[in-house]
PDB file of N, CA and C in Angstrom:
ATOM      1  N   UNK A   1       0.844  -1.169   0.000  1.00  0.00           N
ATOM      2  CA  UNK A   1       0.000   0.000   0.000  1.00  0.00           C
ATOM      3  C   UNK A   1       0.886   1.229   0.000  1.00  0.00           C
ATOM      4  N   UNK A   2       0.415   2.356  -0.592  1.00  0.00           N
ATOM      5  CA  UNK A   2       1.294   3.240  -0.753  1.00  0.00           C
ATOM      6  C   UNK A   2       1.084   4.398   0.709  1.00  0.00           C
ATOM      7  N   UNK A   3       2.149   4.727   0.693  1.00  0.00           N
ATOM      8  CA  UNK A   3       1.654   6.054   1.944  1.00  0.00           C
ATOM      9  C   UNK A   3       0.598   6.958   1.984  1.00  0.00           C
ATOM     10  N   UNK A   4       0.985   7.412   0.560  1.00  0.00           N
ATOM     11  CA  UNK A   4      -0.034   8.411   0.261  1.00  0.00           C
ATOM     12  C   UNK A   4      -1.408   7.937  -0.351  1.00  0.00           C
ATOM     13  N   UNK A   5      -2.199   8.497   0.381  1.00  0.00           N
ATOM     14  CA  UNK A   5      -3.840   8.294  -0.593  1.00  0.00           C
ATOM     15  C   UNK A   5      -4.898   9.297  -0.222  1.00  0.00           C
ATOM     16  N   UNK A   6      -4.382   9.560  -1.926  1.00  0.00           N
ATOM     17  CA  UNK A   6      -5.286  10.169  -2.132  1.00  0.00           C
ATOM     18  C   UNK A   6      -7.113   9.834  -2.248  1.00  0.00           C
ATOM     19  N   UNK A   7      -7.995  10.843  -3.099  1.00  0.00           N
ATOM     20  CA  UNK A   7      -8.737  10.210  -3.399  1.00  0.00           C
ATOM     21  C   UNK A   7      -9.476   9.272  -3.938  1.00  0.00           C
ATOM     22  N   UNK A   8      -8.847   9.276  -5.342  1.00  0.00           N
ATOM     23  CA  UNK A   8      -8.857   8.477  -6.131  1.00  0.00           C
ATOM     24  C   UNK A   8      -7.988   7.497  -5.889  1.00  0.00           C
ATOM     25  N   UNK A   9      -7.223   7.156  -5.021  1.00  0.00           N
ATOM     26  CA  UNK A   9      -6.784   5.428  -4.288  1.00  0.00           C
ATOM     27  C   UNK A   9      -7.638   5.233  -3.054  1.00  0.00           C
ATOM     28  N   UNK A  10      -8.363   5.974  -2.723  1.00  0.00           N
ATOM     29  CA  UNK A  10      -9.155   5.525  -1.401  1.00  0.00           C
ATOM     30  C   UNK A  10      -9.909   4.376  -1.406  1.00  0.00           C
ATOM     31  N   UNK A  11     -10.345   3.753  -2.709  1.00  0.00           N
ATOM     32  CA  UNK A  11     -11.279   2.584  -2.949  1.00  0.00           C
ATOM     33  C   UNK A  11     -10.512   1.398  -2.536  1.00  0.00           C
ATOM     34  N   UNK A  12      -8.980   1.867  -3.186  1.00  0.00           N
ATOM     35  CA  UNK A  12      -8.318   0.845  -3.386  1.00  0.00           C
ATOM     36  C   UNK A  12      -7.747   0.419  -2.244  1.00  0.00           C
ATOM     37  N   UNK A  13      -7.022   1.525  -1.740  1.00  0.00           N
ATOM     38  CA  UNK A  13      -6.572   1.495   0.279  1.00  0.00           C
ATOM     39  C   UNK A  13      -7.368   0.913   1.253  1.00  0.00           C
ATOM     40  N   UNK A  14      -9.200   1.145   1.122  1.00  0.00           N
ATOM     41  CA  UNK A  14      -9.717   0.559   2.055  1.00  0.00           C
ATOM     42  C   UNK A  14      -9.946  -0.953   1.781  1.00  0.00           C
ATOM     43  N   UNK A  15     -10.053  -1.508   0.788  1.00  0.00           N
ATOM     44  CA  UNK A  15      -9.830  -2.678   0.148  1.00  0.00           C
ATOM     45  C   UNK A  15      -9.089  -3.343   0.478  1.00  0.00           C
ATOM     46  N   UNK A  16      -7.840  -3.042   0.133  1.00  0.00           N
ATOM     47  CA  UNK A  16      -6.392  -3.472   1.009  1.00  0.00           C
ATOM     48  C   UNK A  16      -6.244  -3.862   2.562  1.00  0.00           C
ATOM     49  N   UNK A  17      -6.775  -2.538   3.025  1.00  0.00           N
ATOM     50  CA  UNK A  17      -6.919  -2.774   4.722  1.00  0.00           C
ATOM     51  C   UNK A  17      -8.039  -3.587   4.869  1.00  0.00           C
ATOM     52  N   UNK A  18      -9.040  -3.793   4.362  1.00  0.00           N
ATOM     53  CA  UNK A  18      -9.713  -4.663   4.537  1.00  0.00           C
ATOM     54  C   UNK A  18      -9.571  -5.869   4.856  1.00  0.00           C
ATOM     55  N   UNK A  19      -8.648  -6.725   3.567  1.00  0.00           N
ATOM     56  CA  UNK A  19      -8.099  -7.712   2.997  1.00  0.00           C
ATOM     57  C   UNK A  19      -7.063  -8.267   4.538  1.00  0.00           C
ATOM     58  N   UNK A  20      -6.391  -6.990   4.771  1.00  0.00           N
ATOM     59  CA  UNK A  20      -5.127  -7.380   6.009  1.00  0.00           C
ATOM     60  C   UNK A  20      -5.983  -7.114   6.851  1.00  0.00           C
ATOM     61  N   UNK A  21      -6.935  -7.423   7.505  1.00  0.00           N
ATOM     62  CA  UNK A  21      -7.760  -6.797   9.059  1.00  0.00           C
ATOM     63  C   UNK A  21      -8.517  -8.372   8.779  1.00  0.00           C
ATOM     64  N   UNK A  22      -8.750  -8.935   8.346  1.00  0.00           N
ATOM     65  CA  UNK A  22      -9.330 -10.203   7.077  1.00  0.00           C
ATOM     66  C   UNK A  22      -8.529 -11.191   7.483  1.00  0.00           C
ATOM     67  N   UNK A  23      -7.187 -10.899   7.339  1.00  0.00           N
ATOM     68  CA  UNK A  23      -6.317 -12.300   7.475  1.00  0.00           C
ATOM     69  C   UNK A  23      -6.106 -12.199   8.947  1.00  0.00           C
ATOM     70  N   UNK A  24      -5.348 -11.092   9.202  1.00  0.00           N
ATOM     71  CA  UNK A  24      -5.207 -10.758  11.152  1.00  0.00           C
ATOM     72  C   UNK A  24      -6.406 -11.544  11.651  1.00  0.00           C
ATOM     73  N   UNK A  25      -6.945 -10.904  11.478  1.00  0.00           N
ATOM     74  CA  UNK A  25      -8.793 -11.962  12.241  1.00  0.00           C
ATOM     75  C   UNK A  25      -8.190 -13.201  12.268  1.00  0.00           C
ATOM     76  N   UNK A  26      -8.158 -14.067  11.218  1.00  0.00           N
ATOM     77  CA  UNK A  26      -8.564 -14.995  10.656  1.00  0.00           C
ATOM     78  C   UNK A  26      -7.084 -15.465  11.439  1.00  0.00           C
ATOM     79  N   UNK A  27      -5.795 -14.960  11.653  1.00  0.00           N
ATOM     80  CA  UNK A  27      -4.981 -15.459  12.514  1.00  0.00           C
ATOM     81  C   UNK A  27      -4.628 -16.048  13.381  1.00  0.00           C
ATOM     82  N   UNK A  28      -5.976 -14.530  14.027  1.00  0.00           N
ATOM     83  CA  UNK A  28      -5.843 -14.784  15.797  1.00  0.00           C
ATOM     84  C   UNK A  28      -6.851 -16.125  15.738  1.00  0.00           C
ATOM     85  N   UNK A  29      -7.725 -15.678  15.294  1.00  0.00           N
ATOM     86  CA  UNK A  29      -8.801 -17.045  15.484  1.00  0.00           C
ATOM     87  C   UNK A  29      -8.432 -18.261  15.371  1.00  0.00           C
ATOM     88  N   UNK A  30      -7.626 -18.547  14.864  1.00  0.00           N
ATOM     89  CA  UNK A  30      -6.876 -19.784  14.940  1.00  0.00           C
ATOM     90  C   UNK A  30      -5.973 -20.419  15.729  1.00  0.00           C
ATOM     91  N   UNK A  31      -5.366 -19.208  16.371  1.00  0.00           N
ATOM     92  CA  UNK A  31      -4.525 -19.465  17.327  1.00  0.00           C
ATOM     93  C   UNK A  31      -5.455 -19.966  18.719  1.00  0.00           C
ATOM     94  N   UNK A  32      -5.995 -18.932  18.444  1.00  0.00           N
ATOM     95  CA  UNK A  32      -7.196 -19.175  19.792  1.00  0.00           C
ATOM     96  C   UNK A  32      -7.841 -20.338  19.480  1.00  0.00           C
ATOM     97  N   UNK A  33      -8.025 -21.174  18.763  1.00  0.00           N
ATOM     98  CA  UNK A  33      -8.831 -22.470  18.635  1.00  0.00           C
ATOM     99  C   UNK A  33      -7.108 -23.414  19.465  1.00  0.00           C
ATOM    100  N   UNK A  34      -6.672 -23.292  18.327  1.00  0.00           N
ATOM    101  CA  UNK A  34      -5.335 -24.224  19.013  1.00  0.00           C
ATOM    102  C   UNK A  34      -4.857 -24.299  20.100  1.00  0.00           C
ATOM    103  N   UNK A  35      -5.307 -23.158  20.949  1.00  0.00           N
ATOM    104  CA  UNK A  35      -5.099 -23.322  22.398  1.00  0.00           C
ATOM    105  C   UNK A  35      -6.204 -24.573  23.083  1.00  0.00           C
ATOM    106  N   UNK A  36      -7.170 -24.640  22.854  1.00  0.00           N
ATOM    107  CA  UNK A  36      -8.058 -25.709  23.508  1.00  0.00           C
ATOM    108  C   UNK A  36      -7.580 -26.916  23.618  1.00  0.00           C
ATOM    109  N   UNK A  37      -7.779 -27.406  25.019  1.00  0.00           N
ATOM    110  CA  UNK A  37      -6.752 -29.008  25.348  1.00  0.00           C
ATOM    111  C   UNK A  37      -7.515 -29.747  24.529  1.00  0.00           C
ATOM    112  N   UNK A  38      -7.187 -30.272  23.464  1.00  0.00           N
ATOM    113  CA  UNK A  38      -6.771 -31.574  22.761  1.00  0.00           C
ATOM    114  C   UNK A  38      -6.707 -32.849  23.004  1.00  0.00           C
ATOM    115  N   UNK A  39      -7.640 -33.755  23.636  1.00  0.00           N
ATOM    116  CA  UNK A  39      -6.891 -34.988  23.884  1.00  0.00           C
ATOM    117  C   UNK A  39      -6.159 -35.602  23.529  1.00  0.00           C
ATOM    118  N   UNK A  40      -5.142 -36.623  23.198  1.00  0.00           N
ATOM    119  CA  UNK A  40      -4.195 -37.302  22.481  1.00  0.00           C
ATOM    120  C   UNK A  40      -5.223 -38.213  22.031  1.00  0.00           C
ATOM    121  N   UNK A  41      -6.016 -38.789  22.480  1.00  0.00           N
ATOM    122  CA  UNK A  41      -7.160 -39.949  21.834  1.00  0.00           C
ATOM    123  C   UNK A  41      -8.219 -39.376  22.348  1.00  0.00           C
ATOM    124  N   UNK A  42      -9.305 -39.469  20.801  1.00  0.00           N
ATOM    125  CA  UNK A  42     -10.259 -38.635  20.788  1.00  0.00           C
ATOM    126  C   UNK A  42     -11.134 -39.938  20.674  1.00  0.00           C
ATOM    127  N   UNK A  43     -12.411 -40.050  20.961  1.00  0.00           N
ATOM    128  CA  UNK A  43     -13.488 -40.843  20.813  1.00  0.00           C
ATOM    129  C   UNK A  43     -13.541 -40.443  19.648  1.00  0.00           C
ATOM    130  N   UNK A  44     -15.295 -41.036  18.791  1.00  0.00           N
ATOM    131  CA  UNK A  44     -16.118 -40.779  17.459  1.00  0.00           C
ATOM    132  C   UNK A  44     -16.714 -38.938  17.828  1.00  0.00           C
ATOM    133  N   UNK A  45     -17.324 -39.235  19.331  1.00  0.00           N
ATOM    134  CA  UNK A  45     -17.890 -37.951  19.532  1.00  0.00           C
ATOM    135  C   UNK A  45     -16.835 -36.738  19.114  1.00  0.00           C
ATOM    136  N   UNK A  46     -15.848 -36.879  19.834  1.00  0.00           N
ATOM    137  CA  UNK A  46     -14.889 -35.697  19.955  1.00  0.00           C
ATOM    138  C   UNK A  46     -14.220 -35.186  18.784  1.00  0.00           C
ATOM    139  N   UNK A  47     -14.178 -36.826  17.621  1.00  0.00           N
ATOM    140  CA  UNK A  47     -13.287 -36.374  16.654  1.00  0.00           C
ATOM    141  C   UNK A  47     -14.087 -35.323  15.576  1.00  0.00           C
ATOM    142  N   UNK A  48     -16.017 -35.912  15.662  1.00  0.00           N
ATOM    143  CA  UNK A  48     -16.541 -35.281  14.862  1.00  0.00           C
ATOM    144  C   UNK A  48     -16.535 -33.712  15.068  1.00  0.00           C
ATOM    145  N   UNK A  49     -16.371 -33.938  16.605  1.00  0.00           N
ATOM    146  CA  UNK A  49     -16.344 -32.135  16.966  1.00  0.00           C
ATOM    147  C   UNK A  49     -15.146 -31.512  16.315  1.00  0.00           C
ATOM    148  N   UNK A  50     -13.787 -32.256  16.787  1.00  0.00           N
ATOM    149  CA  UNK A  50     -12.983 -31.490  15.991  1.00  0.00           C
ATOM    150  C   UNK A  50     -12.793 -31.170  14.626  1.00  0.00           C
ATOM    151  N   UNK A  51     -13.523 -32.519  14.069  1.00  0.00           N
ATOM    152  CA  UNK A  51     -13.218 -32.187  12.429  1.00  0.00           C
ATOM    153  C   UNK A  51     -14.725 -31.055  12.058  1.00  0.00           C
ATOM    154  N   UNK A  52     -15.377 -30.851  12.239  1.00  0.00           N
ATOM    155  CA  UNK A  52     -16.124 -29.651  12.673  1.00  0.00           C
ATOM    156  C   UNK A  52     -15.808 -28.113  12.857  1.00  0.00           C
ATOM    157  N   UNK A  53     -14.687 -28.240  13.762  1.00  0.00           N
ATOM    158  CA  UNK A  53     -13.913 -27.260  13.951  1.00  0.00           C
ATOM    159  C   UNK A  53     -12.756 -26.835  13.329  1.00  0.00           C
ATOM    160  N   UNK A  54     -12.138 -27.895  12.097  1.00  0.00           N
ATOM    161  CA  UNK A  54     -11.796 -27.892  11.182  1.00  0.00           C
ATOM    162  C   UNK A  54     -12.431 -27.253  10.016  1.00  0.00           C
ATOM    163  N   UNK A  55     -13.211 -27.613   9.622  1.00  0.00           N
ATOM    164  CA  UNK A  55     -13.887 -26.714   8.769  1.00  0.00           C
ATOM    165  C   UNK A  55     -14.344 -28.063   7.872  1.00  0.00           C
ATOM    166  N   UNK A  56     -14.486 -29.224   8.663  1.00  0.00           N
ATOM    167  CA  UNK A  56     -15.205 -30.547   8.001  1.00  0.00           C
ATOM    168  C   UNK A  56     -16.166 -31.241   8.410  1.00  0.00           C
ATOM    169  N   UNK A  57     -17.508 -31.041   7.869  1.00  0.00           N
ATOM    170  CA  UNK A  57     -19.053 -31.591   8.732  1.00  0.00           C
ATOM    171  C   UNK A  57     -19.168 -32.782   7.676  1.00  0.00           C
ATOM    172  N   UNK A  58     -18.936 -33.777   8.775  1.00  0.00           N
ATOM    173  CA  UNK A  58     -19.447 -35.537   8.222  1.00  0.00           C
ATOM    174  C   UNK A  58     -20.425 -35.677   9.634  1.00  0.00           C
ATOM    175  N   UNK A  59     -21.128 -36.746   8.894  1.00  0.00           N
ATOM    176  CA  UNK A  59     -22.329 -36.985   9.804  1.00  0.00           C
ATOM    177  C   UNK A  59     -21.268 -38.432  10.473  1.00  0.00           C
ATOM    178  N   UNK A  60     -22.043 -38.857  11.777  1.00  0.00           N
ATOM    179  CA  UNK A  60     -21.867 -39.849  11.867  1.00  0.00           C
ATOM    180  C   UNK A  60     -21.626 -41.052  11.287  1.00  0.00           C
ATOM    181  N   UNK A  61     -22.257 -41.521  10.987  1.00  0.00           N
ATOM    182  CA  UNK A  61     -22.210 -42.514   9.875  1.00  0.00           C
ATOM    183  C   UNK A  61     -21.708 -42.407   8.746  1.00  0.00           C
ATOM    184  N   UNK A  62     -21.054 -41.047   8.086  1.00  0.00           N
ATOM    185  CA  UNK A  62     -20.057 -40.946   7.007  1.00  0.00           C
ATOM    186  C   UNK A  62     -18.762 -41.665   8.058  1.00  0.00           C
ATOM    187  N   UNK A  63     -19.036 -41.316   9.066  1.00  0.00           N
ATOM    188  CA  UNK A  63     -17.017 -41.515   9.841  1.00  0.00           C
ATOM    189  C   UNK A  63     -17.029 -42.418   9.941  1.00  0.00           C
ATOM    190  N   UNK A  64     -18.324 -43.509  10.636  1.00  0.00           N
ATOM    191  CA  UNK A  64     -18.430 -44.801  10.839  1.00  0.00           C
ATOM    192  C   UNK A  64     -17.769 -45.551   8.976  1.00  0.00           C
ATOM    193  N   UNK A  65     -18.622 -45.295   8.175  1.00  0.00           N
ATOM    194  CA  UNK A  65     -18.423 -45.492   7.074  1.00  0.00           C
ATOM    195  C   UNK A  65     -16.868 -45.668   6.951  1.00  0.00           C
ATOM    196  N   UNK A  66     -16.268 -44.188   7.041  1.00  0.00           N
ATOM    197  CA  UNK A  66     -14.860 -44.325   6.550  1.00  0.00           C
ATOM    198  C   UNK A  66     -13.699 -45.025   7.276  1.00  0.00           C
ATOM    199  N   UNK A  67     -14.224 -45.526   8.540  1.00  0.00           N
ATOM    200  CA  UNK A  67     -13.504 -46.075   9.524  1.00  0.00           C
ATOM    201  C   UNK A  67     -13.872 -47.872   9.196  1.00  0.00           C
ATOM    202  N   UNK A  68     -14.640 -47.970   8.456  1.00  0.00           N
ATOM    203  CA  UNK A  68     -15.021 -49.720   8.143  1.00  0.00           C
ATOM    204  C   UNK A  68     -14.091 -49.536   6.828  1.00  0.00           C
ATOM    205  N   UNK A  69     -13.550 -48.929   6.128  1.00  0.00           N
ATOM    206  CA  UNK A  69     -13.357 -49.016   4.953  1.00  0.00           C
ATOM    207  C   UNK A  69     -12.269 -48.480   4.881  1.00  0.00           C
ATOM    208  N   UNK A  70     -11.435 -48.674   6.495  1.00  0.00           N
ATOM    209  CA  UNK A  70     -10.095 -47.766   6.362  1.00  0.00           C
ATOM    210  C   UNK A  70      -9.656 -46.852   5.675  1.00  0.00           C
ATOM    211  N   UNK A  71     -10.446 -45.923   5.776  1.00  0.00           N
ATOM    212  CA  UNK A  71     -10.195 -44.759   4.725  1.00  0.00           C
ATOM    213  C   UNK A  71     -10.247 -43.544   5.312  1.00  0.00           C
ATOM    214  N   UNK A  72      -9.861 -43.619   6.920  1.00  0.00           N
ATOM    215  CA  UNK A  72      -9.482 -42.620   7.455  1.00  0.00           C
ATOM    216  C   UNK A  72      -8.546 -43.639   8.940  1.00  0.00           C
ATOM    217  N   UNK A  73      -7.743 -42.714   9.447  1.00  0.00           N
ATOM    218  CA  UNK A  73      -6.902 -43.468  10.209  1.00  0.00           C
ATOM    219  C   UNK A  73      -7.574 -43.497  11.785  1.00  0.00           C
ATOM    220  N   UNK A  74      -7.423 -44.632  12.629  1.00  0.00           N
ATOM    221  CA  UNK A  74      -8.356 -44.817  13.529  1.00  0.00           C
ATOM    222  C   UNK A  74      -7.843 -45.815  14.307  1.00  0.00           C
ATOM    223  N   UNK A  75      -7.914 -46.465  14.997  1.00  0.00           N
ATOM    224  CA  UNK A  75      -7.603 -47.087  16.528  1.00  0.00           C
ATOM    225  C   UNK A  75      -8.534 -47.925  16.672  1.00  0.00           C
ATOM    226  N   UNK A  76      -8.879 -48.857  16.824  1.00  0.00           N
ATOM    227  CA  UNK A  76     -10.121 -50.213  17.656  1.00  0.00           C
ATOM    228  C   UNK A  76      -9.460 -50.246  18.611  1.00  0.00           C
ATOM    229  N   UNK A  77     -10.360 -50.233  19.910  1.00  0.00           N
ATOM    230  CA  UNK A  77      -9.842 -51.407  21.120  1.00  0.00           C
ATOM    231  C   UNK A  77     -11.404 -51.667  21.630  1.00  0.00           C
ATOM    232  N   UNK A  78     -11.958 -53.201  21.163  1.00  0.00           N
ATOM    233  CA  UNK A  78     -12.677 -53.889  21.366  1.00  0.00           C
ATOM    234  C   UNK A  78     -13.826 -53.118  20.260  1.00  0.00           C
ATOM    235  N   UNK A  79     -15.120 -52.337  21.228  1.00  0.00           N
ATOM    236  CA  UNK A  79     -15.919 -51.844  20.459  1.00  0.00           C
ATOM    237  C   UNK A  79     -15.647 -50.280  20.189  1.00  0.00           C
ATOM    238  N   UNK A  80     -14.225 -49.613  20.707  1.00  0.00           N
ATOM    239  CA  UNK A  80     -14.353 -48.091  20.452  1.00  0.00           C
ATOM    240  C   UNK A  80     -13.547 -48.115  19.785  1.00  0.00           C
ATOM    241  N   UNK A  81     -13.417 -46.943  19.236  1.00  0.00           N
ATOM    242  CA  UNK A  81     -12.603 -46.310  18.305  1.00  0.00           C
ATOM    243  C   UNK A  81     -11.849 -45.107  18.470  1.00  0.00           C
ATOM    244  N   UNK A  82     -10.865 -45.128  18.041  1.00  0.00           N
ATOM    245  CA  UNK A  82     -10.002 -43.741  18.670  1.00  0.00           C
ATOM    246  C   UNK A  82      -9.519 -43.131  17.489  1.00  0.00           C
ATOM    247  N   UNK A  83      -9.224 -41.914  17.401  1.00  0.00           N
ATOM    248  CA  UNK A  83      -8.297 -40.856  16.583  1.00  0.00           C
ATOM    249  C   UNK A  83      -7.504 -40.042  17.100  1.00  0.00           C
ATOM    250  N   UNK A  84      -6.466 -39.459  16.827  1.00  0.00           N
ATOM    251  CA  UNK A  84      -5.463 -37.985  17.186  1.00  0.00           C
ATOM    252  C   UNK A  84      -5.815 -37.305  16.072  1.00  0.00           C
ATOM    253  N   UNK A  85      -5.348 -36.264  16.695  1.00  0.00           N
ATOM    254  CA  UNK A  85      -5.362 -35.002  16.020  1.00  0.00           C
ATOM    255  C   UNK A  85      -4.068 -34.886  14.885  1.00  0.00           C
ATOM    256  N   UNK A  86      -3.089 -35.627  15.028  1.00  0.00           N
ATOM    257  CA  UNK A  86      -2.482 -35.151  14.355  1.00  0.00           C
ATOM    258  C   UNK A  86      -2.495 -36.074  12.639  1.00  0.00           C
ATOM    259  N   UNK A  87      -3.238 -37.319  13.251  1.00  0.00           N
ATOM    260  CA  UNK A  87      -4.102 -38.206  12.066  1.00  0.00           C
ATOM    261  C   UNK A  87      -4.892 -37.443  11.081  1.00  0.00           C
ATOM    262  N   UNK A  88      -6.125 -37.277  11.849  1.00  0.00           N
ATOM    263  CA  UNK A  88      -6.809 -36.651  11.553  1.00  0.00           C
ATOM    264  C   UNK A  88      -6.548 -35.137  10.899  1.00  0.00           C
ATOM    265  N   UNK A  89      -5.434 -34.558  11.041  1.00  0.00           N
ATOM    266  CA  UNK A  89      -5.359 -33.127  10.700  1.00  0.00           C
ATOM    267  C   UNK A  89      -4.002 -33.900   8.830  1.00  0.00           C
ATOM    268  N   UNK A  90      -3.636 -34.511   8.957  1.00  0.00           N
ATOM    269  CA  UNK A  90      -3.154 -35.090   7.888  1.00  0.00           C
ATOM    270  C   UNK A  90      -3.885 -35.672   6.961  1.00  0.00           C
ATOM    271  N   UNK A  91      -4.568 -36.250   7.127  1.00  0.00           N
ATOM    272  CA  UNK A  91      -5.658 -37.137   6.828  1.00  0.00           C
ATOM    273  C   UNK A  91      -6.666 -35.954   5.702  1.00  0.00           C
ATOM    274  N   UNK A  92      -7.045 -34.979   6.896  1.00  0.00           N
ATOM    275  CA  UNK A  92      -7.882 -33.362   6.058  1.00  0.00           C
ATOM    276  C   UNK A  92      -7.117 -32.983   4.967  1.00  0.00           C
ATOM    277  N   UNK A  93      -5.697 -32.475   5.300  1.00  0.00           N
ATOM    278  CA  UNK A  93      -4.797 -31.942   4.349  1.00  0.00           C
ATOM    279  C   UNK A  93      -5.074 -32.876   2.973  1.00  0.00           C
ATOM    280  N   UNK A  94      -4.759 -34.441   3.130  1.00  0.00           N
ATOM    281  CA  UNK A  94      -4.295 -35.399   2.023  1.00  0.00           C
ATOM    282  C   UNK A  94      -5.772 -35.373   1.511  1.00  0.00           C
ATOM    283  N   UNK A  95      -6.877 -34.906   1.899  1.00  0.00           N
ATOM    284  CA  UNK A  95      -8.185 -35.437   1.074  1.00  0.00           C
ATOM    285  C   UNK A  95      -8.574 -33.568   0.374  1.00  0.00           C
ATOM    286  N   UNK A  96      -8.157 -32.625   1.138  1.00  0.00           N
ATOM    287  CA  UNK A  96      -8.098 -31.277   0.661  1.00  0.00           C
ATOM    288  C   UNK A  96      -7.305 -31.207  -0.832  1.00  0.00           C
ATOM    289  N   UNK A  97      -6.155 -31.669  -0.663  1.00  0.00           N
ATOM    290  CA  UNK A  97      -5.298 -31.747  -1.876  1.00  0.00           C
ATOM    291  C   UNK A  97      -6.256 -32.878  -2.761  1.00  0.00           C
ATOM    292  N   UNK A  98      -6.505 -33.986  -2.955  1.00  0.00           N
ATOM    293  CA  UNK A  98      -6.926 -34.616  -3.292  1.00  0.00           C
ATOM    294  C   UNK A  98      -8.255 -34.496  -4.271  1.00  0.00           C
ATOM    295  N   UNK A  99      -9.191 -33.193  -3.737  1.00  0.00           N
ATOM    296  CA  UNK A  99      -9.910 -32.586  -4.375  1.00  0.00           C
ATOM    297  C   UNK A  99      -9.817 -31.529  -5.131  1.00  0.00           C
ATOM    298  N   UNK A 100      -8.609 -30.624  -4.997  1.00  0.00           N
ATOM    299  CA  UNK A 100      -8.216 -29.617  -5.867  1.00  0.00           C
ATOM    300  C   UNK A 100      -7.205 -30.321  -6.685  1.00  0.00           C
ATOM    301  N   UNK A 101      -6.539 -31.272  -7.024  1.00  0.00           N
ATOM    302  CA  UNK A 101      -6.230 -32.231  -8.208  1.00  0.00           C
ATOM    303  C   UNK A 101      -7.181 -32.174  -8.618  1.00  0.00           C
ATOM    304  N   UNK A 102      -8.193 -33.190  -8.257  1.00  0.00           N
ATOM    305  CA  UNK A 102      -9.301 -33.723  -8.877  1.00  0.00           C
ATOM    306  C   UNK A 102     -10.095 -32.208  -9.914  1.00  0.00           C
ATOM    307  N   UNK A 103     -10.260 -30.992  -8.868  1.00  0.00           N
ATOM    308  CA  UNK A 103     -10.977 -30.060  -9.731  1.00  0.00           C
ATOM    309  C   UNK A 103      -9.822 -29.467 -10.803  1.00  0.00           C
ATOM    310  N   UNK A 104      -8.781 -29.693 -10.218  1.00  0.00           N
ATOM    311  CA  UNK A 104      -7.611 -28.777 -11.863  1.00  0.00           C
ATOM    312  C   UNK A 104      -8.089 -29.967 -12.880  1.00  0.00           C
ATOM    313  N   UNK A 105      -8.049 -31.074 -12.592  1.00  0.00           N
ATOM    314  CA  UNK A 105      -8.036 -32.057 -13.988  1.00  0.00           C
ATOM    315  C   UNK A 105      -9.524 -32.008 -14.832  1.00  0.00           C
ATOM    316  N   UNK A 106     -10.539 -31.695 -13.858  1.00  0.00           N
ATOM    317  CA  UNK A 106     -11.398 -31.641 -14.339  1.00  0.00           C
ATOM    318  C   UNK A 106     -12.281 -30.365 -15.105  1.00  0.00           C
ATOM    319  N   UNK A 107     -11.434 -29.555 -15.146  1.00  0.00           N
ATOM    320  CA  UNK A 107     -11.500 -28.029 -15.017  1.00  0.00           C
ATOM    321  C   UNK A 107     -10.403 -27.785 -16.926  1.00  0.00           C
ATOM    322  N   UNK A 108      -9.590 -28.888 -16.461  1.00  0.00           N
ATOM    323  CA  UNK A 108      -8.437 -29.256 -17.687  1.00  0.00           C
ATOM    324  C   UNK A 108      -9.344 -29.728 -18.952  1.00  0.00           C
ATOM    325  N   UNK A 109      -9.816 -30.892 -18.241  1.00  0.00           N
ATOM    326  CA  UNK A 109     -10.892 -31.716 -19.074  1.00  0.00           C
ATOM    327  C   UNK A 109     -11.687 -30.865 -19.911  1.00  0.00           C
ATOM    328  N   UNK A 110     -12.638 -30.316 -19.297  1.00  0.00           N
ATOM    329  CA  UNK A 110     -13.328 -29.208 -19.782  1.00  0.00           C
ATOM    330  C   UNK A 110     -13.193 -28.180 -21.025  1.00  0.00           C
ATOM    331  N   UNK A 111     -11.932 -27.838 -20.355  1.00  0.00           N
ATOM    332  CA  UNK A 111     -10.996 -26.713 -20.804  1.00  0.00           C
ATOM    333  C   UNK A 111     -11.122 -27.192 -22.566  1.00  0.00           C
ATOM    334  N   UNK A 112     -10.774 -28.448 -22.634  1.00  0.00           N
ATOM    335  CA  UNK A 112      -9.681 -28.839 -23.900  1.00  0.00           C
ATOM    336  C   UNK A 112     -11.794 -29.720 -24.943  1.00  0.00           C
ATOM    337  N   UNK A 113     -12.695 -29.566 -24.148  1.00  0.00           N
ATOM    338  CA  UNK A 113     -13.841 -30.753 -24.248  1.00  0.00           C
ATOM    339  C   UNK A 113     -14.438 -29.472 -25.135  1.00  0.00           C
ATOM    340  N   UNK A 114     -14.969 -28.219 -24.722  1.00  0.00           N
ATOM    341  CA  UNK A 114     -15.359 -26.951 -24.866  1.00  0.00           C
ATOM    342  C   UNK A 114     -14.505 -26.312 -25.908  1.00  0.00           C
ATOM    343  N   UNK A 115     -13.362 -26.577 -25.583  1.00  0.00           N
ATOM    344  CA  UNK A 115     -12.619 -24.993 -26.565  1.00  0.00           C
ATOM    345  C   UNK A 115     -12.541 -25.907 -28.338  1.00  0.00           C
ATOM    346  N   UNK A 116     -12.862 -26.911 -28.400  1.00  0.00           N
ATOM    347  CA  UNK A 116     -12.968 -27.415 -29.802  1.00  0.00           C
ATOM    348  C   UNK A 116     -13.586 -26.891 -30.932  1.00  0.00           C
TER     349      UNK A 116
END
């Protein structure tokens, strides 16, 4: 941002500060989530909360689902089931990436299906 602003950059300056007051937020707020004690082993209940608080809503029975079909990482002992956080927060990342592949290729696809 430049020092000076005038009028005709004022649209653009408050925009800007916007943008950085936007991410700051969005900083602290995170930090402040990461402070909350964490268990090292999370039940089904707890994990759905956290992945929730992640910014990932599966119902029950999607997790049940992905936990019969090893397709998320998980713990048995007898009838429970356990997760960490740090599974689970890898686990988000590898299926996050996993879908923005999926949309560049398909976006590619398109691209080359259309422009003929």
């Amino acid at each position: 941002m430049n020092n000076k602003v005038t009028f005709e950059t004022l649209p653009s300056a408050v925009m800007e500060l916007t943008e950085k007051v936007d991410l700051l937020i969005s900083m602290f707020s995170t930090k402040i989530e990461k402070r909350e004690e964490i268990p090292k082993y999370m039940n089904t209940e707890t994990a759905l909360e956290y992945l929730r608080k992640t910014g990932l809503t599966i119902s029950k029975s999607k997790l049940y689902k992905l936990t019969a079909s090893n397709s998320i990482p998980v713990y048995k002992e007898g009838n429970s089931l356990f997760f960490t956080q740090q599974e689970l927060d890898k686990w988000c990342e590898e299926n996050i990436q996993i879908k923005l592949n999926k949309e560049r290729f398909l976006s590619t696809i398109k691209k080359y299906n259309y422009g003929k």
